[in-house]
PDB file of N, CA and C in Angstrom:
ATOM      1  N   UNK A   1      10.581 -13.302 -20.931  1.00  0.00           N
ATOM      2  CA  UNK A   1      10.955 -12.307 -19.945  1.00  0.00           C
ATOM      3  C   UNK A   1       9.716 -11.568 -19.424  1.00  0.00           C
ATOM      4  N   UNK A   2       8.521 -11.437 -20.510  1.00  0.00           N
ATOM      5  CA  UNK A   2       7.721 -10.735 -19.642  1.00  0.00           C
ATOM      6  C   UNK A   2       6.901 -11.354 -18.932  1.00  0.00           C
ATOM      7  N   UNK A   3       6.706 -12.557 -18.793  1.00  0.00           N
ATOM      8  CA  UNK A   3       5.866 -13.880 -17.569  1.00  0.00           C
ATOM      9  C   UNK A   3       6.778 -13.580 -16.289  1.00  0.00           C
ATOM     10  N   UNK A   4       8.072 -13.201 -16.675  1.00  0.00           N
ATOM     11  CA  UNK A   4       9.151 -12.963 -14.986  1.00  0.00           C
ATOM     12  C   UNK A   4       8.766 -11.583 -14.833  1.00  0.00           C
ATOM     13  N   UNK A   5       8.580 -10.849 -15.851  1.00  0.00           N
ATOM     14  CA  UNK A   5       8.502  -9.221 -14.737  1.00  0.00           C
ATOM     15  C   UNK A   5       6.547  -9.284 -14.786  1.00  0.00           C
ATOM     16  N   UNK A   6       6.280  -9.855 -14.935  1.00  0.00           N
ATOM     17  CA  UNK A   6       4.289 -10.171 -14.647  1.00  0.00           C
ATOM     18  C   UNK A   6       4.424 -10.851 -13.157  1.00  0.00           C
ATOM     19  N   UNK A   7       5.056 -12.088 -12.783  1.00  0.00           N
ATOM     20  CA  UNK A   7       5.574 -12.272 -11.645  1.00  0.00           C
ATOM     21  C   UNK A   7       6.218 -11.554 -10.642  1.00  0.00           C
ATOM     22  N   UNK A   8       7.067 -10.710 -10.899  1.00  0.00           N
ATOM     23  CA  UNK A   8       7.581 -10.209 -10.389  1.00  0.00           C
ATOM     24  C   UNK A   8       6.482  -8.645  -9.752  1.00  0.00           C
ATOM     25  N   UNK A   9       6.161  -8.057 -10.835  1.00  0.00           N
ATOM     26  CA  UNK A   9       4.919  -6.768 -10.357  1.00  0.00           C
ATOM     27  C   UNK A   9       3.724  -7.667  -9.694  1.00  0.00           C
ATOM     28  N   UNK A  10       3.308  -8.945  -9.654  1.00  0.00           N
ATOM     29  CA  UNK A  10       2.288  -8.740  -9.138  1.00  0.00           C
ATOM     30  C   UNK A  10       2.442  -9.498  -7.505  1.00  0.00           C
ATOM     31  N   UNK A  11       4.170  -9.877  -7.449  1.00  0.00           N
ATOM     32  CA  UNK A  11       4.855  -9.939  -6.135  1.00  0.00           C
ATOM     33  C   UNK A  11       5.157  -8.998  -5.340  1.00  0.00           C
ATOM     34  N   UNK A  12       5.226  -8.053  -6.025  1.00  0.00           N
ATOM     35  CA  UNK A  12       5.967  -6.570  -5.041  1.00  0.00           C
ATOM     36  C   UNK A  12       3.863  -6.158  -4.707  1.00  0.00           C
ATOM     37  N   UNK A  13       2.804  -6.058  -5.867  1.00  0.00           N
ATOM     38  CA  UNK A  13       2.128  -5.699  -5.568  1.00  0.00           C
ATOM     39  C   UNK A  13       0.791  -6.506  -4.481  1.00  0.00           C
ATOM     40  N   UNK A  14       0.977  -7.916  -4.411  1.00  0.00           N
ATOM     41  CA  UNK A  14       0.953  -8.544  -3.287  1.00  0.00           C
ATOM     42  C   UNK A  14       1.402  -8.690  -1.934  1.00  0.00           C
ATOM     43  N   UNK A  15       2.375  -7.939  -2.319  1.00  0.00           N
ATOM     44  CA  UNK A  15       3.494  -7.679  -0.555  1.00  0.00           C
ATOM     45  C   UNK A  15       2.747  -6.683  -0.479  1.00  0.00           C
ATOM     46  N   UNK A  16       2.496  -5.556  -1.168  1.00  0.00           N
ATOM     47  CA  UNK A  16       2.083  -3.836  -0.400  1.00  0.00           C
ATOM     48  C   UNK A  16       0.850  -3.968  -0.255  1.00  0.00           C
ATOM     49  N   UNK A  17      -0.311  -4.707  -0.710  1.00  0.00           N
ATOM     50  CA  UNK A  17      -1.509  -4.876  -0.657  1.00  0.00           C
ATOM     51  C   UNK A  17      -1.684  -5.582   1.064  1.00  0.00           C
ATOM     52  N   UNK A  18      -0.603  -6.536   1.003  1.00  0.00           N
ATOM     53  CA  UNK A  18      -0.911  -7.493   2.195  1.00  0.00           C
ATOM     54  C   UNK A  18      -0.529  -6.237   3.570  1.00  0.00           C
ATOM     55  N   UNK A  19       0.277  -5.325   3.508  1.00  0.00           N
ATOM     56  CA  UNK A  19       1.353  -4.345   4.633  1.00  0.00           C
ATOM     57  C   UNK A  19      -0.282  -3.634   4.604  1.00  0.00           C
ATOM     58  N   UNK A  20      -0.881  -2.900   3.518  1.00  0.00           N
ATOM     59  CA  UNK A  20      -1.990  -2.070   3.727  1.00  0.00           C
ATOM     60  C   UNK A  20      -2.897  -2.512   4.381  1.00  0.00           C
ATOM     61  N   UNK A  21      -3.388  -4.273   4.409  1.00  0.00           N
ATOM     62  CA  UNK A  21      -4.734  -4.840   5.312  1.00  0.00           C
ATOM     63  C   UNK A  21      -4.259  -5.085   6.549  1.00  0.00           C
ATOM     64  N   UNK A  22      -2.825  -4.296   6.879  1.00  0.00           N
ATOM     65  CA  UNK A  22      -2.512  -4.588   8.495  1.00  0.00           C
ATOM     66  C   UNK A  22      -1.921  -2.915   8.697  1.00  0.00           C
ATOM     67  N   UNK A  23      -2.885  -2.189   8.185  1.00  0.00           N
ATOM     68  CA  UNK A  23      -2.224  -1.024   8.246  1.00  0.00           C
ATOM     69  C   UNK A  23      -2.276  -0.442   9.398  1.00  0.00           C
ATOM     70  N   UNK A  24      -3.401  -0.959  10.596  1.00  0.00           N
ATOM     71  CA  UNK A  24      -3.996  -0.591  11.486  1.00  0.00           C
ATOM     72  C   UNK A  24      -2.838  -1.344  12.709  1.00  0.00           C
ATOM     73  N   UNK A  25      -1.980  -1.908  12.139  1.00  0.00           N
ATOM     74  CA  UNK A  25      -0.634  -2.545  13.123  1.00  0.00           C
ATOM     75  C   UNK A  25       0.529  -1.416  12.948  1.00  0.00           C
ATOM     76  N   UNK A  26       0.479  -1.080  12.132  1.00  0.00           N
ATOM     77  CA  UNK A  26       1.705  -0.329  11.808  1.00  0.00           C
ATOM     78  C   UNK A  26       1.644   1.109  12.730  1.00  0.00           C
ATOM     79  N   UNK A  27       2.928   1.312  12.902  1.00  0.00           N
ATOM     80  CA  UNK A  27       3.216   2.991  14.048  1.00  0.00           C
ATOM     81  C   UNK A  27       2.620   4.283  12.731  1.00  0.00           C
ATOM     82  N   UNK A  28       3.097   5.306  13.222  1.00  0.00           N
ATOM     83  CA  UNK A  28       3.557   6.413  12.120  1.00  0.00           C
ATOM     84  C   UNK A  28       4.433   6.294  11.084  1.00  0.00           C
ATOM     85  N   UNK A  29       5.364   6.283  11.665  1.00  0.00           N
ATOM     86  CA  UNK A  29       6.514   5.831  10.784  1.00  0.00           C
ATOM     87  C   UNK A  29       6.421   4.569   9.938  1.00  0.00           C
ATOM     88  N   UNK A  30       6.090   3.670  10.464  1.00  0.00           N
ATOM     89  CA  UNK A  30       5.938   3.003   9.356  1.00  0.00           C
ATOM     90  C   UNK A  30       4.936   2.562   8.416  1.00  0.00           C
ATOM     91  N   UNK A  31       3.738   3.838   8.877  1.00  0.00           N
ATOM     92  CA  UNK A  31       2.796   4.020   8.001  1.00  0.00           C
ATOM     93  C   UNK A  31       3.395   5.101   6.736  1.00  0.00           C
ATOM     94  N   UNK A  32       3.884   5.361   7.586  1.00  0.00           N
ATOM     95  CA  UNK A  32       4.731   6.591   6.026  1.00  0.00           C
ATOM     96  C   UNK A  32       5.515   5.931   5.325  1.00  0.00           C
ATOM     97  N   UNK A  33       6.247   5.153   5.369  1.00  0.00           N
ATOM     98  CA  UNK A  33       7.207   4.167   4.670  1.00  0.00           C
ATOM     99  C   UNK A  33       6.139   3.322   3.962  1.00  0.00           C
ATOM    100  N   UNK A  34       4.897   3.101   4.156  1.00  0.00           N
ATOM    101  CA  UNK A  34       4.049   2.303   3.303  1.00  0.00           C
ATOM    102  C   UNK A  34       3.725   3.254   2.182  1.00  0.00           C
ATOM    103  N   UNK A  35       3.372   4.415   2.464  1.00  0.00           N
ATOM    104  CA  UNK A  35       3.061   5.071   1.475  1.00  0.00           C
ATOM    105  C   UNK A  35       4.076   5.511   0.874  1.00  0.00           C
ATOM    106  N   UNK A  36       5.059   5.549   1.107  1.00  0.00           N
ATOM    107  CA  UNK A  36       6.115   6.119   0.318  1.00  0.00           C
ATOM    108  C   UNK A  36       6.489   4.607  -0.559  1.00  0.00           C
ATOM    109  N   UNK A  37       6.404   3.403  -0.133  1.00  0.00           N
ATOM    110  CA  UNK A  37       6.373   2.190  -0.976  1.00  0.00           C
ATOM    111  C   UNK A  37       5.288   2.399  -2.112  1.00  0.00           C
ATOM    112  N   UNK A  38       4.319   2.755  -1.682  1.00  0.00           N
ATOM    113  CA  UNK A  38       2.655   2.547  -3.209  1.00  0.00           C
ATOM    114  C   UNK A  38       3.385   3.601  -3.746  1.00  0.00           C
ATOM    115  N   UNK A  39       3.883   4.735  -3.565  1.00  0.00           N
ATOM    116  CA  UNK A  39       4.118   5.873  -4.858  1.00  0.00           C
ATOM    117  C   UNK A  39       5.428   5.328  -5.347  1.00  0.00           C
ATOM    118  N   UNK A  40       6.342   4.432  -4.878  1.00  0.00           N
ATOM    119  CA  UNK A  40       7.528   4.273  -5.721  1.00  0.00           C
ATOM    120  C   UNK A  40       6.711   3.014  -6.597  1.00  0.00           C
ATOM    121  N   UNK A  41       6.588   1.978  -6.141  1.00  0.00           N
ATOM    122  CA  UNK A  41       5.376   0.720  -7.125  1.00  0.00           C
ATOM    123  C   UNK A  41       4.822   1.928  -8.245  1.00  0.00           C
ATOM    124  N   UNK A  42       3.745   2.555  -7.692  1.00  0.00           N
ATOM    125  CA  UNK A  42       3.298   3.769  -8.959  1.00  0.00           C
ATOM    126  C   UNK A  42       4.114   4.453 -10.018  1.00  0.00           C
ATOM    127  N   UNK A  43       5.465   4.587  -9.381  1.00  0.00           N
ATOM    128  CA  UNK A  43       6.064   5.427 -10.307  1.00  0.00           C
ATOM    129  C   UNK A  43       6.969   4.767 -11.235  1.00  0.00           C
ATOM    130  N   UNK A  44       7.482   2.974 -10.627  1.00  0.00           N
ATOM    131  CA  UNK A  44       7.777   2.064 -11.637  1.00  0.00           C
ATOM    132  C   UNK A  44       6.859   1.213 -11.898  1.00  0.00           C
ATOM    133  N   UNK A  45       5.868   1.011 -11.392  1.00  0.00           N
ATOM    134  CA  UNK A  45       5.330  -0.580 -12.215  1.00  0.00           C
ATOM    135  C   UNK A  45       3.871   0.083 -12.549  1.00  0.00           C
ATOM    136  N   UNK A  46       3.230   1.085 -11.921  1.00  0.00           N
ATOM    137  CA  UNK A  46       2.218   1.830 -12.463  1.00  0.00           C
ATOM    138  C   UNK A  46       1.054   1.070 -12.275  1.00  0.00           C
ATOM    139  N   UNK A  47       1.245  -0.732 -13.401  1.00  0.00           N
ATOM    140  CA  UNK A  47       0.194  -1.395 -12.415  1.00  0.00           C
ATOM    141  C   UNK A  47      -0.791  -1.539 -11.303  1.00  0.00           C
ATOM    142  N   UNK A  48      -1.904  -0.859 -11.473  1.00  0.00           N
ATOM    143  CA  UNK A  48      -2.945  -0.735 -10.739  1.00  0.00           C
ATOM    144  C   UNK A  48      -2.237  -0.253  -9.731  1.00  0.00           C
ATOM    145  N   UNK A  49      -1.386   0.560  -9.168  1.00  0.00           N
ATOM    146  CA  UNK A  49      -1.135   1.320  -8.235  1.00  0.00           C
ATOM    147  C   UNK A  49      -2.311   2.423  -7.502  1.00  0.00           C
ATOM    148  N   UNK A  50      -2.639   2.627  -8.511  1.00  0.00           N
ATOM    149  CA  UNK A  50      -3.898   3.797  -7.965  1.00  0.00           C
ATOM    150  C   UNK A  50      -4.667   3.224  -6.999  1.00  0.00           C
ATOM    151  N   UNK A  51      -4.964   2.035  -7.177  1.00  0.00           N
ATOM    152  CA  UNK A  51      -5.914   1.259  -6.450  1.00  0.00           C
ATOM    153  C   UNK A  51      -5.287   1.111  -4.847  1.00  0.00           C
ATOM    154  N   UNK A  52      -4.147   0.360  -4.887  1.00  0.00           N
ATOM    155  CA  UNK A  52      -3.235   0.829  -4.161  1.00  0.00           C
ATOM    156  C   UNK A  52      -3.226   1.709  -3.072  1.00  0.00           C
ATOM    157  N   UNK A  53      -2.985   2.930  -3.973  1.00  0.00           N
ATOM    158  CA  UNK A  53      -3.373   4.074  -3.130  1.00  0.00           C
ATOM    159  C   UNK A  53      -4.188   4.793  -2.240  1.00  0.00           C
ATOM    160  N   UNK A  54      -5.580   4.275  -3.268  1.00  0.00           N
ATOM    161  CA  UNK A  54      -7.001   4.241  -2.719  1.00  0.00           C
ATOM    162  C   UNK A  54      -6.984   3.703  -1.499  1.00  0.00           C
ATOM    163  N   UNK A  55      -6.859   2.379  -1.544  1.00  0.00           N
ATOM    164  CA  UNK A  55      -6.983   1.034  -0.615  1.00  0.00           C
ATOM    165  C   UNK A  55      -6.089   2.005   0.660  1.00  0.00           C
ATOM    166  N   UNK A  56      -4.822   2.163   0.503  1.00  0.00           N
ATOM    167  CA  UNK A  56      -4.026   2.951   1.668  1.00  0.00           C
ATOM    168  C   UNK A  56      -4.913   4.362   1.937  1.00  0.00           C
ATOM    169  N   UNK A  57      -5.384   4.782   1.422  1.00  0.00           N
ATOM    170  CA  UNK A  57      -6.302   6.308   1.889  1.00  0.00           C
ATOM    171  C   UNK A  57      -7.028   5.848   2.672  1.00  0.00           C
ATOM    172  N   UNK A  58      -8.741   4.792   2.554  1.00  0.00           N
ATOM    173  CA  UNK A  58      -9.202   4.609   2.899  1.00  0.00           C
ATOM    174  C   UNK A  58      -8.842   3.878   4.372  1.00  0.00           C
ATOM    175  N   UNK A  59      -7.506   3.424   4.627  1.00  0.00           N
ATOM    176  CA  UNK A  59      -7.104   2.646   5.793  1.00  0.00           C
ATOM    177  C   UNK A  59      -6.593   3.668   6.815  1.00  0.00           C
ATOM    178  N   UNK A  60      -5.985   4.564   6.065  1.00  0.00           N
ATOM    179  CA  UNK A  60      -5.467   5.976   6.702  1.00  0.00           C
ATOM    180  C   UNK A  60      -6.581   6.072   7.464  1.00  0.00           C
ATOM    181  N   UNK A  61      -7.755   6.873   6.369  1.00  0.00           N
ATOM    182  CA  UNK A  61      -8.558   7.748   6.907  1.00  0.00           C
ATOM    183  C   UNK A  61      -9.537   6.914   8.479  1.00  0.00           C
ATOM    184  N   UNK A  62      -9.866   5.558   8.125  1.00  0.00           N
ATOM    185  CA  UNK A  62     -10.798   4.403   8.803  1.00  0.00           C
ATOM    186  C   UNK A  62      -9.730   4.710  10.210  1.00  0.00           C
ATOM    187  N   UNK A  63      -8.244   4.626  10.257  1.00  0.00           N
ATOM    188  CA  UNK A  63      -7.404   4.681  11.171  1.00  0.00           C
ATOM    189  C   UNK A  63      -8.033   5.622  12.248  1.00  0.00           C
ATOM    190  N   UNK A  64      -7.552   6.917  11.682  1.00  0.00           N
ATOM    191  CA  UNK A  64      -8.125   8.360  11.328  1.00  0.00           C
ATOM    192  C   UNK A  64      -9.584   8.363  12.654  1.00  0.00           C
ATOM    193  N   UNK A  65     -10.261   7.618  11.909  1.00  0.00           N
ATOM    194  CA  UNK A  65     -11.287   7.701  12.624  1.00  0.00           C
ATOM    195  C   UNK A  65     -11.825   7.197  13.547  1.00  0.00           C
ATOM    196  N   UNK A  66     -11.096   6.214  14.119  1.00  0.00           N
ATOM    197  CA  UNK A  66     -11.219   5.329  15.315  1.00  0.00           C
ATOM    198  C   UNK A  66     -10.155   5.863  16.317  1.00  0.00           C
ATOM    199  N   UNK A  67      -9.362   6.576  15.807  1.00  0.00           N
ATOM    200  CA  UNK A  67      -8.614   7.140  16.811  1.00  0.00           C
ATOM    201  C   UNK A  67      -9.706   8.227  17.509  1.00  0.00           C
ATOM    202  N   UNK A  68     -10.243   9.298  16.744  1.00  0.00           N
ATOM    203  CA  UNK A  68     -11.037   9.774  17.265  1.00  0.00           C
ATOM    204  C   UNK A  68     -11.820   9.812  17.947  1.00  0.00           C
ATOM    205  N   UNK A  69     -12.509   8.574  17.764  1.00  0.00           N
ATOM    206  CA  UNK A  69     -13.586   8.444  18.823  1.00  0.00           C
ATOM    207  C   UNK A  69     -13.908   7.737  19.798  1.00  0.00           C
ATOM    208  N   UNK A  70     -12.221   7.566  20.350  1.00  0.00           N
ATOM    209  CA  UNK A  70     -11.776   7.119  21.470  1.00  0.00           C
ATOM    210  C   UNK A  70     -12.007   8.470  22.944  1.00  0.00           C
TER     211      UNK A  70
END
């Protein structure tokens, strides 16, 4: 059982990793629904979530900043 939930966390954490390197596609809204995905992953599978998080900050902020200096 735990080779299926090792499969399984590092499927959910392959889907949110892949949504974050196209974060720069996504609206508002469904940039908030991404992040509200990494803190629920964090709060059940915990699994390197932080990183996660990181990875989504830094895409935020990079966002962030090209908007600007338009």
């Amino acid at each position: 059982m735990k080779d299926v939930n090792a499969g399984v966390d590092f499927s959910i954490f392959s889907g949110i990793s892949n949504l974050i390197n196209n974060a720069n596609t996504l609206d508002e809204d469904e940039l908030a629904y991404l992040e509200q995905m990494v803190y629920h992953y964090i709060n059940n599978y915990g699994t390197q979530g932080e990183c996660l998080l990181e990875t989504l900050n830094i895409m935020k902020e990079n966002r962030d900043n090209d908007k600007s200096s338009l």
